[in-house]
Protein backbone atom coordinates (compact mmCIF):
# COMPACT_ATOMS: atom_id res chain seq x y z
CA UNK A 1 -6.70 -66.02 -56.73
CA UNK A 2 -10.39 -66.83 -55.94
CA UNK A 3 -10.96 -67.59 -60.13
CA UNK A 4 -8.08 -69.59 -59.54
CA UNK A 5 -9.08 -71.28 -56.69
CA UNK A 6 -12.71 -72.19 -58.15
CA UNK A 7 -11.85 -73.68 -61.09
CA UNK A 8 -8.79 -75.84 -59.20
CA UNK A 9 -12.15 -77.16 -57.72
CA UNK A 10 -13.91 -77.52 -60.65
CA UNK A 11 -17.15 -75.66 -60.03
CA UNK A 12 -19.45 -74.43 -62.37
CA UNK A 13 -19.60 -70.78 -63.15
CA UNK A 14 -22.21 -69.42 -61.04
CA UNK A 15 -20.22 -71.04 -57.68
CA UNK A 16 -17.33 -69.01 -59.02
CA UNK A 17 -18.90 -66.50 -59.28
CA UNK A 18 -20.04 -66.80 -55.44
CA UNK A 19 -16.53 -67.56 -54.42
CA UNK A 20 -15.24 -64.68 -55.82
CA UNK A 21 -17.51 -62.29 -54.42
CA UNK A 22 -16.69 -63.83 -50.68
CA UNK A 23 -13.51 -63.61 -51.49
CA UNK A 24 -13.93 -59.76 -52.36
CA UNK A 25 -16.32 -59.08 -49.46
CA UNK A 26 -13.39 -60.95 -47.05
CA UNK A 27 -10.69 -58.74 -48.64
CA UNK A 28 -12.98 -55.34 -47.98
CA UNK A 29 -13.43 -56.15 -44.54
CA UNK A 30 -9.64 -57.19 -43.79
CA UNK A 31 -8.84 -53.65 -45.63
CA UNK A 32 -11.05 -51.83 -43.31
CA UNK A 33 -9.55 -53.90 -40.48
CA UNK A 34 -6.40 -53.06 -41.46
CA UNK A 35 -6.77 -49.45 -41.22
CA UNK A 36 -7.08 -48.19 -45.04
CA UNK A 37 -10.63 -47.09 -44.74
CA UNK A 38 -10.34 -46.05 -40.75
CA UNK A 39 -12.80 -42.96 -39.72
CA UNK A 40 -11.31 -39.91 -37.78
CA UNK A 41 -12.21 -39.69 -34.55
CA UNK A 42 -12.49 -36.94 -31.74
CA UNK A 43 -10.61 -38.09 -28.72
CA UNK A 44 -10.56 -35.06 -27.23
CA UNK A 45 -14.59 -34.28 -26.84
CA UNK A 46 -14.78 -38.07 -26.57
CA UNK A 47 -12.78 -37.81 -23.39
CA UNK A 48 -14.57 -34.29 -22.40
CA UNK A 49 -18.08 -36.76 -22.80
CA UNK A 50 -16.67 -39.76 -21.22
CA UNK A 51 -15.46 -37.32 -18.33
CA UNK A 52 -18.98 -35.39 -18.13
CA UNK A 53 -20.71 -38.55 -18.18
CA UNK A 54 -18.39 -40.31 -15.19
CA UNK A 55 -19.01 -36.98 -13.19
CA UNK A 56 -22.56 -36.93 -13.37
CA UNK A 57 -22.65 -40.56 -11.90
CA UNK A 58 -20.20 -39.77 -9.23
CA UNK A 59 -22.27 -37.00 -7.75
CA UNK A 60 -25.40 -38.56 -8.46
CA UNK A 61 -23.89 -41.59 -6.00
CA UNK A 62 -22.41 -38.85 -3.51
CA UNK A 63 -26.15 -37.09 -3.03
CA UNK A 64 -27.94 -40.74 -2.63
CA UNK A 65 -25.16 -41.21 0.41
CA UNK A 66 -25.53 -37.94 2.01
CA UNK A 67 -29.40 -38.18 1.63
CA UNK A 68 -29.21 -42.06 3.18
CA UNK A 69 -26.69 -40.74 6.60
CA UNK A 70 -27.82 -37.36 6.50
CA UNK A 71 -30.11 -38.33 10.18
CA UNK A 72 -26.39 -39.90 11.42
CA UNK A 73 -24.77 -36.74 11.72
CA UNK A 74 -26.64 -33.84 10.83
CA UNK A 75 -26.71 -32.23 13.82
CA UNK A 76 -23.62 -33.40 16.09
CA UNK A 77 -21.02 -31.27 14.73
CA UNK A 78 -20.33 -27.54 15.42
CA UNK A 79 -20.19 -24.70 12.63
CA UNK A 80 -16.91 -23.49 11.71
CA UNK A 81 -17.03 -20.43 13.92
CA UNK A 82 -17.81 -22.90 17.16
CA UNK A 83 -14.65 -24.62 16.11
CA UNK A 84 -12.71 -21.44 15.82
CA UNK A 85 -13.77 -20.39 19.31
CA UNK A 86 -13.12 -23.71 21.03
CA UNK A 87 -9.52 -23.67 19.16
CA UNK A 88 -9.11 -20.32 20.77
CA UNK A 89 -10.26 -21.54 24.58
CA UNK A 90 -7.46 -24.24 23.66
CA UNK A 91 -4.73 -21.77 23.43
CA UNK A 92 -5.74 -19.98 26.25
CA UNK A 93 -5.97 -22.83 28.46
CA UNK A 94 -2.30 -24.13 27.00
CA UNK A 95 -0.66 -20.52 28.12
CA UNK A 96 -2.88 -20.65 31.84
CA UNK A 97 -0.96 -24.18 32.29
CA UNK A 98 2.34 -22.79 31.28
CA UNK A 99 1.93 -20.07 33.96
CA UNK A 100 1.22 -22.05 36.45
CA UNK A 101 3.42 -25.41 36.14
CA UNK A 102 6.80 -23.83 33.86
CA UNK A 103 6.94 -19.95 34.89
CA UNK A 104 8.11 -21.19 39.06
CA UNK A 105 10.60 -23.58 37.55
CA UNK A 106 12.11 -20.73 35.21
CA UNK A 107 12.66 -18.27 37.65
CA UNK A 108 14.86 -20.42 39.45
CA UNK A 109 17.49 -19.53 36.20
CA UNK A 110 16.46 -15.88 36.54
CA UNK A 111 19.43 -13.29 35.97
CA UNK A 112 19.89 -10.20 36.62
CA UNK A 113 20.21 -7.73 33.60
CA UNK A 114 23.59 -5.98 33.41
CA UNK A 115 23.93 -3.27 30.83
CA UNK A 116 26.65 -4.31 27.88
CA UNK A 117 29.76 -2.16 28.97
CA UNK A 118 30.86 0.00 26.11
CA UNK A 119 34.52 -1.11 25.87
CA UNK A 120 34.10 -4.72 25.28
CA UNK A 121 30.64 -4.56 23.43
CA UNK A 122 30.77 -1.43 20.82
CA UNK A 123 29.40 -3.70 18.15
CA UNK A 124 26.55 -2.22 16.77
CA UNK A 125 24.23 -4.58 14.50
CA UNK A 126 21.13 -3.27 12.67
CA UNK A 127 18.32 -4.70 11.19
CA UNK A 128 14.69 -4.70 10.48
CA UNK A 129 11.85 -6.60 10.38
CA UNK A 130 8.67 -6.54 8.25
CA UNK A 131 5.29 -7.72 10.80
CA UNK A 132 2.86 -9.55 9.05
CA UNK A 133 4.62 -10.68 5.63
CA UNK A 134 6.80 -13.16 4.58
CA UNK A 135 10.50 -12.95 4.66
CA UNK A 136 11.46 -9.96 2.36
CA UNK A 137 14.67 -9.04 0.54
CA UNK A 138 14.92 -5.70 2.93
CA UNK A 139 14.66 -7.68 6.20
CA UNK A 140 17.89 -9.96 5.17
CA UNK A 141 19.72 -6.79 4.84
CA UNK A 142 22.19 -6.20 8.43
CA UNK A 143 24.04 -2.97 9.13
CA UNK A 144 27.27 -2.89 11.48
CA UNK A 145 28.46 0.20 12.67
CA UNK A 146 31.52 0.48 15.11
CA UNK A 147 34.08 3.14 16.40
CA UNK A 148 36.97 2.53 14.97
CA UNK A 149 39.00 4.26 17.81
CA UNK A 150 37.43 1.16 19.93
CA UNK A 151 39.67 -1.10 17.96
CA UNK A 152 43.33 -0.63 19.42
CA UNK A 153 44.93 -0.02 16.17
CA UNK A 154 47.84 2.23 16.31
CA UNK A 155 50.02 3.76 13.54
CA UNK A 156 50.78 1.90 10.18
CA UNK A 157 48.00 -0.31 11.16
CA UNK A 158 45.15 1.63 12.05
CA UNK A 159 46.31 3.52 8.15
CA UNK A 160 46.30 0.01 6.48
CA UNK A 161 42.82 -0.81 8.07
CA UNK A 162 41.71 2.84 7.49
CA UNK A 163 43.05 1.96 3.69
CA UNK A 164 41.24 -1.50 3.10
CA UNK A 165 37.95 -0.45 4.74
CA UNK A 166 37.91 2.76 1.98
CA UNK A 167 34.78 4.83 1.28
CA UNK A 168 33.04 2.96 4.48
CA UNK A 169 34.53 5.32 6.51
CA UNK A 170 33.80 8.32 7.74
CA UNK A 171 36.76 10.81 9.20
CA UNK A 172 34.11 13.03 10.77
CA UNK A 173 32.55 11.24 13.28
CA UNK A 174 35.32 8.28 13.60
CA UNK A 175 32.65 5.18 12.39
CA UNK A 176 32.51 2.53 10.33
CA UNK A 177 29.54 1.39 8.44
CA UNK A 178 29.41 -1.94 6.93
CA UNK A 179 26.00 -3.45 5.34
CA UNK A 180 25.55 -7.31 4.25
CA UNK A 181 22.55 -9.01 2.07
CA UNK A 182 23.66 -11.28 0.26
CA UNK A 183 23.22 -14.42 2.73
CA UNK A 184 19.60 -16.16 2.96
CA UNK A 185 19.19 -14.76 6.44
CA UNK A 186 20.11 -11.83 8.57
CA UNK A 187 21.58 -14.04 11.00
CA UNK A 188 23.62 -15.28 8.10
CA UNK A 189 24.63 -11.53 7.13
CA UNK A 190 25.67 -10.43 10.81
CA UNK A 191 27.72 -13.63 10.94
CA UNK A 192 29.32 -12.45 7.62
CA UNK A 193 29.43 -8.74 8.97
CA UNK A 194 31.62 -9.88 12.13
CA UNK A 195 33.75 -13.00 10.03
CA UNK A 196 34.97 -10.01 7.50
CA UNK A 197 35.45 -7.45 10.57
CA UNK A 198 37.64 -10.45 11.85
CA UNK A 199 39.75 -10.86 8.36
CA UNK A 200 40.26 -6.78 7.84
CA UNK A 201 41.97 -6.13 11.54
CA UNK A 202 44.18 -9.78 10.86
CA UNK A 203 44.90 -8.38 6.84
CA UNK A 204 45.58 -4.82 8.76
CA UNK A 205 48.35 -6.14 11.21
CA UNK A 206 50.18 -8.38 9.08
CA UNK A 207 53.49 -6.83 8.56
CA UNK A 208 54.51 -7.58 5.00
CA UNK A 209 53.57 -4.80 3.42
CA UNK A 210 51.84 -1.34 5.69
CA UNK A 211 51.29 0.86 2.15
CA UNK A 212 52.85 3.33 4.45
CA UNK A 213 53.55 4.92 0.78
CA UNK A 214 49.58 5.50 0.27
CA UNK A 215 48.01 8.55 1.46
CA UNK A 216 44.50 8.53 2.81
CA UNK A 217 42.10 10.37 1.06
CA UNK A 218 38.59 11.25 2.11
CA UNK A 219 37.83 13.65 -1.07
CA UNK A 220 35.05 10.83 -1.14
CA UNK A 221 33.19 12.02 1.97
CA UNK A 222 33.30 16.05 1.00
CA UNK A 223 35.00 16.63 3.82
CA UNK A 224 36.63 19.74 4.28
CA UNK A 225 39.20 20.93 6.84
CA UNK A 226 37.50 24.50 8.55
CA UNK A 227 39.99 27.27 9.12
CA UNK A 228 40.09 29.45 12.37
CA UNK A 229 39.15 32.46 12.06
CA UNK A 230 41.97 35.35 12.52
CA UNK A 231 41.37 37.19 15.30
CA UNK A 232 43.39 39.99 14.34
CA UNK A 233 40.89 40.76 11.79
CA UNK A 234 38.11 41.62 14.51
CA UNK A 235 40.30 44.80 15.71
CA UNK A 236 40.60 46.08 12.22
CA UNK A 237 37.10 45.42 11.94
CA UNK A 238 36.11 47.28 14.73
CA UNK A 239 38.11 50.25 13.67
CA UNK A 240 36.70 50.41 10.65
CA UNK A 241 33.07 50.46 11.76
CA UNK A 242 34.33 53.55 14.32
């Protein structure tokens, strides 16, 4: 194109010859532009540099302000263990106020404490609690234990509740034991605990079907019925030994 381009302008041969090297030299430079010739670089420890570098002048500003205001406030401020001790003359004061202004107000609502009688309130709900840690999977966990004599179910019902409540109760002493942990909170559980204690007596006295034809069977417990013992056999015992 340059050859062509000379001699369309009718120059001698050593101009073409000059046009044609521009030309070249124009075409190396657009080819290096363009990417064909491009060097590999190392963003990453460019970055790492550029980041070291901004650093360096970032504290180097920080020190030249602290040593320009360091007279301002280098000794008006208390150490952290003078602020923990005011913080703790804080609280104290806050609970001397509450004594004084709030306690006389609330004992005008004062009660006195009657005992739960143990008719009405035979609920029994148990739970613990872990002191100083977080929230664990043990303290969700609520127990309920009841009498089930305490209930008032007679008959076919108290056998269909016996029936649905199964291996959670024991014939010996006469008590249920129910455990929840599968809510978020043990307020949750013993809210579930009492909601399913609800739906069991309402299942147990519905009359469509009693399963008067099932048998109760606590094989489960390993409880076994004890047998007097024969008094007849202590006279022929005592003859014997004679």
């Amino acid at each position: 194109m340059s050859s062509v381009l000379a001699r369309s302008l009718r120059l001698t041969q050593q101009q073409q010859q000059q046009v044609t090297q521009g030309y070249r030299a124009l075409h190396a430079s657009s080819v290096s532009l363009a990417g064909r010739n491009k060097k590999k670089v190392n963003f990453k420890a460019h970055a790492i540099k550029n980041r070291k570098e901004h650093a360096e002048i970032y504290d180097e500003q920080d020190r030249a302000y602290d040593m320009e205001h360091m007279e301002d406030w280098e000794y008006d401020d208390h150490h952290t263990y003078g602020h923990l001790f005011l913080e703790s003359i804080r609280d104290v004061r806050k609970y001397v106020r509450m004594m004084k202004f709030e306690h006389p107000t609330l004992a005008q609502h004062a009660k006195a404490f009657k005992p739960p009688q143990a008719d009405t309130h035979f609920l029994k709900f148990e739970s613990s609690v872990t002191m100083g840690d977080k929230v664990l999977a043990q303290d969700r966990k609520v127990v309920l234990r009841l009498q089930v004599a305490k209930l008032g179910l007679k008959g076919a019902e108290l056998h269909k509740f016996l029936l649905l409540v199964g291996v959670r109760y024991n014939p010996q002493t006469d008590e249920l034991k129910m455990s929840e942990n599968r809510e978020a909170t043990s307020l949750l559980n013993k809210k579930k605990l009492a909601d399913t204690l609800v739906e069991l007596i309402a299942e147990a006295k519905k009359k469509d079907d009693m399963f008067a034809d099932v048998p109760l069977d606590f094989a489960y417990h390993g409880y076994k019925h004890k047998m007097p013992f024969p008094t007849e056999w202590l006279s022929k015992a005592k003859a014997s030994t004679e």
